[in-house]
Protein backbone atom coordinates (compact mmCIF):
# COMPACT_ATOMS: atom_id res chain seq x y z
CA UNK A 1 -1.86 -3.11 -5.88
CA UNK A 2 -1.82 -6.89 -5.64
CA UNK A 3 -0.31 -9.25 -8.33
CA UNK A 4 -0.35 -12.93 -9.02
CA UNK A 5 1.85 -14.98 -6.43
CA UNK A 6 4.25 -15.48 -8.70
CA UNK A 7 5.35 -11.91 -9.83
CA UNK A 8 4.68 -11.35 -5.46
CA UNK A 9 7.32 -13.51 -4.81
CA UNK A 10 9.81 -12.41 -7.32
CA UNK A 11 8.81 -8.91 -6.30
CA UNK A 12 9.86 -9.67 -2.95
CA UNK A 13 12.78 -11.66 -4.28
CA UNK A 14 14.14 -8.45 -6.31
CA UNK A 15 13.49 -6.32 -3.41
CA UNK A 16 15.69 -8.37 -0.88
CA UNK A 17 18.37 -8.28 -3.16
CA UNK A 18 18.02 -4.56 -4.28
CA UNK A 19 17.32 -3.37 -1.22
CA UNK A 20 14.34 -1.37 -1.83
CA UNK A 21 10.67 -1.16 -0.80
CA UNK A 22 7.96 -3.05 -2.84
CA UNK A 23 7.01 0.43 -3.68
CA UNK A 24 10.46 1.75 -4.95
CA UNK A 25 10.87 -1.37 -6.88
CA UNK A 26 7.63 -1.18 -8.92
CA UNK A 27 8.44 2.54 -9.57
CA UNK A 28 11.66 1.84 -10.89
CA UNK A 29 10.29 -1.35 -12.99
CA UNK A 30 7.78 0.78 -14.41
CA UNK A 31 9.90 3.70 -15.63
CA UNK A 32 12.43 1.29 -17.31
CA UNK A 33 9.83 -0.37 -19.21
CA UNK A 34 8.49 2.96 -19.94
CA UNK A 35 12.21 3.93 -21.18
CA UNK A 36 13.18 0.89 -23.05
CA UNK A 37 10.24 1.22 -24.70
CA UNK A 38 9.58 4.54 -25.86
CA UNK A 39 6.87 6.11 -23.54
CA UNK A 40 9.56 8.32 -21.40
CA UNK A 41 12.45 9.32 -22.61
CA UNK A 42 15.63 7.71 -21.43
CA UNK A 43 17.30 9.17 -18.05
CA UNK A 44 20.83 9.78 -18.33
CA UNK A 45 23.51 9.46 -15.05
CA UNK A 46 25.21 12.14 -14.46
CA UNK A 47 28.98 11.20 -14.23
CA UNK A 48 29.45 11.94 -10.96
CA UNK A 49 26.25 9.84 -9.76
CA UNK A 50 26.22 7.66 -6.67
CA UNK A 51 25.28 4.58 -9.42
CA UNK A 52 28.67 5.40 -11.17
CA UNK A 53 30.24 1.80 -11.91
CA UNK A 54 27.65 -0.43 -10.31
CA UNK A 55 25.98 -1.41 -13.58
């Protein structure tokens, strides 16, 4: 999947600093926008997750 240049290079901007693949990154853009807006429901961290703190 291809995009306009502009959402490429932030793409590969957000992945850089995430430190993901293009790949993980859409799948994780998707899914929030798919939380925050209803379509999935929201996933909750478990306490004792790896993320814990890093918001």
């Amino acid at each position: 999947m291809t995009f306009d240049d502009d959402i490429e290079a932030a793409l590969a901007l957000a992945c850089e600093e995430l430190k993901m693949t293009r790949d993980e990154a859409i799948r994780v853009f998707i899914r929030e926008w798919l939380e925050s807006y209803g379509y999935l429901p929201v996933h909750d961290l478990d306490e004792g997750s790896d993320t814990e703190g890093s918001a």
